[in-house]
Protein backbone atom coordinates (compact mmCIF):
# COMPACT_ATOMS: atom_id res chain seq x y z
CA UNK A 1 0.86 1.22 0.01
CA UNK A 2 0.66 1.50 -3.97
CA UNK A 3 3.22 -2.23 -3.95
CA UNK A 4 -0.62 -3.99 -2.95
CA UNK A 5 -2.94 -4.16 -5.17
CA UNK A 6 -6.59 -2.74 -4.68
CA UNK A 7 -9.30 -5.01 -4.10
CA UNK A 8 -12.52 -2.82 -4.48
CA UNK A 9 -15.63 -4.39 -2.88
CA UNK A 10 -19.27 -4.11 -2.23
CA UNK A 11 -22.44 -5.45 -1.04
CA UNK A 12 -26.33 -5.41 -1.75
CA UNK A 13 -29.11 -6.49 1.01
CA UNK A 14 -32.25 -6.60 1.68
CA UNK A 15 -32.32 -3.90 4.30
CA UNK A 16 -30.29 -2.75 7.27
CA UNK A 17 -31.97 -4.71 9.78
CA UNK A 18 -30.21 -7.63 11.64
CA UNK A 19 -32.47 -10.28 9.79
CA UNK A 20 -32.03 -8.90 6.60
CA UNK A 21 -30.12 -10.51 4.11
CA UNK A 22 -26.94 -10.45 1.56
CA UNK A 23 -28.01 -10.62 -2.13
CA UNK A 24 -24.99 -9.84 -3.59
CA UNK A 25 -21.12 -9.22 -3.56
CA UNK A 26 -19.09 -8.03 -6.03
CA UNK A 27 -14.72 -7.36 -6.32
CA UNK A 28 -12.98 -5.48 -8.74
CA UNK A 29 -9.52 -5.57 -9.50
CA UNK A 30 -7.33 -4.29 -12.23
CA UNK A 31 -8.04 -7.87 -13.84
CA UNK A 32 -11.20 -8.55 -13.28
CA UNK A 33 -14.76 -8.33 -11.42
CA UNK A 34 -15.97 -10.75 -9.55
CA UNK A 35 -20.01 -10.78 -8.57
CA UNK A 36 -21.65 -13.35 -6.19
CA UNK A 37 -25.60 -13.28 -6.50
CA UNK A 38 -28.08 -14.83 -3.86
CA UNK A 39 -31.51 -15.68 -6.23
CA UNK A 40 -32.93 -16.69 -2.99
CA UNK A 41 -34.13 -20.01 -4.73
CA UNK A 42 -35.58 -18.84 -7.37
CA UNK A 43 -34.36 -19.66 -11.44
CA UNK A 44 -32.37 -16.57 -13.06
CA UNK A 45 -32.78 -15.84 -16.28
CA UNK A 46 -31.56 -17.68 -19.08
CA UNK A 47 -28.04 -16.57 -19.88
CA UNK A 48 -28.23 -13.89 -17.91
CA UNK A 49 -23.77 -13.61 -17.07
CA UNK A 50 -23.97 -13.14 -20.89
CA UNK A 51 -26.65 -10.90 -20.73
CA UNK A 52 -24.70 -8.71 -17.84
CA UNK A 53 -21.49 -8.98 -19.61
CA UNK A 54 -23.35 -7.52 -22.55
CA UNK A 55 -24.58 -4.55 -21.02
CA UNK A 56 -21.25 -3.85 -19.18
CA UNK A 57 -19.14 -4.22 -22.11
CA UNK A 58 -16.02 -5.59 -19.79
CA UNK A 59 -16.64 -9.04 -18.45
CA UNK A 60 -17.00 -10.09 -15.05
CA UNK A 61 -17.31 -13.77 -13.41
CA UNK A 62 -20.66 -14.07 -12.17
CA UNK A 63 -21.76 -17.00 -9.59
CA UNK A 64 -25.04 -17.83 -8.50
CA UNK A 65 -26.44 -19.50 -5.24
CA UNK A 66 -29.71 -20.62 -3.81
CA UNK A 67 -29.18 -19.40 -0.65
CA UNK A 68 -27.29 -16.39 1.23
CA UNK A 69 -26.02 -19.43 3.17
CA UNK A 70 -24.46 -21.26 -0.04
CA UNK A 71 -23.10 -17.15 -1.22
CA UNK A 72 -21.42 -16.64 2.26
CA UNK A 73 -19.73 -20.44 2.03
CA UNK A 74 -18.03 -19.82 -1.44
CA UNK A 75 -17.44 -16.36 -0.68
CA UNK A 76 -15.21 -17.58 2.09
CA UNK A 77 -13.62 -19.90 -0.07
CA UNK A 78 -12.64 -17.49 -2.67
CA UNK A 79 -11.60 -14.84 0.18
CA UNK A 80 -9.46 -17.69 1.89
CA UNK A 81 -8.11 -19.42 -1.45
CA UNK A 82 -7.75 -16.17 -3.81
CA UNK A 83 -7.97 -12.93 -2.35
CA UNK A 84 -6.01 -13.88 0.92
CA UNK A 85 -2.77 -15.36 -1.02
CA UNK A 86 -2.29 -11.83 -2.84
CA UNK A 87 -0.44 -8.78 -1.86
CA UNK A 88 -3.77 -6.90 -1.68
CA UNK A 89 -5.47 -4.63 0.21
CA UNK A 90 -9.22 -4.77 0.62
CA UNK A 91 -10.92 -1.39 -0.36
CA UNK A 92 -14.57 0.40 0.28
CA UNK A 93 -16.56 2.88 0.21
CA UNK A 94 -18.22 4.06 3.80
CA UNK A 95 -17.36 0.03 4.32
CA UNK A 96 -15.86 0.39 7.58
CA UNK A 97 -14.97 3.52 9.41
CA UNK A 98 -14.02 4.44 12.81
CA UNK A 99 -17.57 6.16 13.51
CA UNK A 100 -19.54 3.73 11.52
CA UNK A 101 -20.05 1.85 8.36
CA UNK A 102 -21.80 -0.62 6.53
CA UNK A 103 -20.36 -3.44 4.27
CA UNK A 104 -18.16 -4.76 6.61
CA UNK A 105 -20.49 -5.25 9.75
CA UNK A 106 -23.12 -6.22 8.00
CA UNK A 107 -21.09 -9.63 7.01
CA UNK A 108 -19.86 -9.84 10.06
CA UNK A 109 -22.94 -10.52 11.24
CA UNK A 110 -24.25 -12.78 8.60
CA UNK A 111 -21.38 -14.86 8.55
CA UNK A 112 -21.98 -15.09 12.34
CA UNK A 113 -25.42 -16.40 12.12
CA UNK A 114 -24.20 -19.16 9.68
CA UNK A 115 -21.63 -20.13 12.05
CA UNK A 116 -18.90 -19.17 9.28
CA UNK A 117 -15.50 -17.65 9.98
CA UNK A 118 -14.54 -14.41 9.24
CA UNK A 119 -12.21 -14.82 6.13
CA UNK A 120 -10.61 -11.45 5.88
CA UNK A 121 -8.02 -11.76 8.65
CA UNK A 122 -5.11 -11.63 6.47
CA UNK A 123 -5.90 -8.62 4.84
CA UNK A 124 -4.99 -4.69 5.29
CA UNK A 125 -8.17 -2.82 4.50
CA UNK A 126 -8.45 0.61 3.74
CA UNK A 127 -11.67 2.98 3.58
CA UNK A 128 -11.81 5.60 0.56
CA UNK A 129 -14.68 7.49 2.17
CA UNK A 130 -12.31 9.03 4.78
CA UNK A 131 -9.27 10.22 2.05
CA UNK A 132 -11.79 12.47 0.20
CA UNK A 133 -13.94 13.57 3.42
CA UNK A 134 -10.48 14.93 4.50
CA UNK A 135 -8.34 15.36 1.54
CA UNK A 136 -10.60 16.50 -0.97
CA UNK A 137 -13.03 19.58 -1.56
CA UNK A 138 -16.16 17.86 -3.23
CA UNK A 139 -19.50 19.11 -2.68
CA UNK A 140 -21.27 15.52 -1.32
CA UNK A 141 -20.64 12.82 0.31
CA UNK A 142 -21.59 9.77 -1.66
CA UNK A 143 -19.98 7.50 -4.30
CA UNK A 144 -21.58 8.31 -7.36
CA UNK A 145 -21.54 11.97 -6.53
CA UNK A 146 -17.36 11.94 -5.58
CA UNK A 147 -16.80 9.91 -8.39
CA UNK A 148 -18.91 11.97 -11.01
CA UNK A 149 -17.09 15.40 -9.44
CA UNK A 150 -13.99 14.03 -9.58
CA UNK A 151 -13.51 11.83 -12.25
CA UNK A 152 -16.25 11.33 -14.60
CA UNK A 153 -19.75 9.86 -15.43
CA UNK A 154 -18.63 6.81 -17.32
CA UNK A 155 -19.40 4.70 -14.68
CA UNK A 156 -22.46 6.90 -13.28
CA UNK A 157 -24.08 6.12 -16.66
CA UNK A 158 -23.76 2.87 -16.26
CA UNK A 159 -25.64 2.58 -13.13
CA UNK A 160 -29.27 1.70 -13.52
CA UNK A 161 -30.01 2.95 -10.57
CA UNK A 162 -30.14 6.89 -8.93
CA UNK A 163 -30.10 5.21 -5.38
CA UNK A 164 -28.52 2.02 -4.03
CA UNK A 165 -31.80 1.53 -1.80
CA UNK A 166 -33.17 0.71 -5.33
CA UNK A 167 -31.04 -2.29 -5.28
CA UNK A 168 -33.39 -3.61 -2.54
CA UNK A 169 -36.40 -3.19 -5.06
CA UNK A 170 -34.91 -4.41 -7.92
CA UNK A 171 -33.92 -8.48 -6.01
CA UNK A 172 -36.92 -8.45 -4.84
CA UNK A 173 -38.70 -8.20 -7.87
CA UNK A 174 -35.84 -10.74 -8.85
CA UNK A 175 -34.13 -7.41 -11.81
CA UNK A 176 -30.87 -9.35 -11.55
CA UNK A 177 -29.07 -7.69 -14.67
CA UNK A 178 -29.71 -4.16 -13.09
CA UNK A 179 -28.22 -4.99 -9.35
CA UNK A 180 -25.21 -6.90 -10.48
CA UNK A 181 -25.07 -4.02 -13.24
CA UNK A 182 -25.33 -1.35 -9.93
CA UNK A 183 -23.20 -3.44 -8.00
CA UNK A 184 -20.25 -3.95 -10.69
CA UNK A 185 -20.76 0.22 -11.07
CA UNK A 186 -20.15 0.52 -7.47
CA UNK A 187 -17.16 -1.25 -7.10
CA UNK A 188 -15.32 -0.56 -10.04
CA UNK A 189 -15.89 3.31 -8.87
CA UNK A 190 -14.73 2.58 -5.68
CA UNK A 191 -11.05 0.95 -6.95
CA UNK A 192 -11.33 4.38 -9.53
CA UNK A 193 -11.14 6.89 -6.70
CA UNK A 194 -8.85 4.53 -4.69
CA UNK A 195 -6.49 4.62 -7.42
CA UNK A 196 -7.46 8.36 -7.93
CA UNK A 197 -6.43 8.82 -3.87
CA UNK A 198 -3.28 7.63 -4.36
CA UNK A 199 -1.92 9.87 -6.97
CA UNK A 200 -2.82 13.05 -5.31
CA UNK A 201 -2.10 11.99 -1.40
CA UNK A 202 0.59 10.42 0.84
CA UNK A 203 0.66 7.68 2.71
CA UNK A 204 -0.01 9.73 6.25
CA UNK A 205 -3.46 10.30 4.48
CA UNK A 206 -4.55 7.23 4.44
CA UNK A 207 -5.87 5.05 7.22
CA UNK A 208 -4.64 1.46 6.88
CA UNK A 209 -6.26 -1.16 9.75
CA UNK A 210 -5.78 -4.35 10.45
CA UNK A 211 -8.87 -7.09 9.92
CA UNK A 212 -7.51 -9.84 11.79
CA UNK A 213 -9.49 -11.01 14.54
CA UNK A 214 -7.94 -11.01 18.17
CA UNK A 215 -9.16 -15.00 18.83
């Protein structure tokens, strides 16, 4: 499973409601970040990918759109033209699990009510969450609290925010350089305790499934 290459991602909303909204998506690699940002119409900040890259001190490629329509359309390109002609598997955190999830439903049903295809068919996807629920003795449950335990507070530091429902504040009062700053903090911690996983387990621990729709 180590031969693909981890593909860390994660999303920001509105809410958890059905009508609620993606503002952003962001995917790390061992390259690079990438970070998709919905400003919902409204005119970001002058220089603000400079601004970002600034604070994070590693850059990322940062792309805005008008609309969560116009995010989910060139997300689908990059999935279908990028991410699907890789040897990569696509990696979260509490993303998609057998008893529930988040990031992964969620754009299901966005990309449903834009009448947009699913784009992640082609790739094996893997779900971090479960390794250290099972494989691990940590005292929590949550990202920044695994990752700090485990690893560090580099990226915990980084953060501006103590809680991802924050996130939800912060595009609504249109604090772009904090969520794509939480958002780039999220995923890169993600690919850190994926890469983490797979120095201290075996294959057998890890829960590989298929996103390739039956139709």
């Amino acid at each position: 499973m180590t031969e693909l290459t981890t593909i860390a991602f994660d999303i920001e909303t509105t809410g958890f409601e059905t009508e609620d909204e993606l503002t952003a998506i962001g995917f790390d690699s061992a390259v690079s970040s990438r970070v998709f940002l919905n400003t919902g119409g409204t005119t970001p900040p002058i220089a603000l990918a400079d601004r970002v890259n600034d604070t994070l001190q590693t850059p990322i490629q940062l792309s805005l759109h008008d609309s969560e329509q116009e995010l989910l359309t060139e997300l689908v390109t990059f999935v279908t033209s990028t991410l699907t002609q890789r040897d990569a598997k696509l990696v979260a955190y509490n993303g998609e699990r057998w008893n529930g999830g988040f990031d992964l439903p969620f754009l299901r049903t966005r990309l449903c009510t834009h009448g947009l295809e699913w784009p992640f068919g082609t790739l094996p996807y893997v779900d971090v969450m479960d390794v250290f629920e099972k494989r691990f003795n940590t005292s929590g449950d949550s990202l920044s609290g695994v990752y700090g335990e485990l690893i560090g507070s580099e990226l915990n530091d980084l953060d501006p925010f103590a809680d991802s429902g924050e996130a939800v504040t912060a595009w609504e009062k249109r604090a772009y350089e904090p969520l794509i700053t939480h958002n780039v903090a999220d995923i890169r911690r993600t690919r850190a305790l994926m890469d983490l996983a797979e120095r201290y387990c075996s294959k057998s621990d890890f829960s590989m499934k298929s996103l390739d729709p039956i139709a």
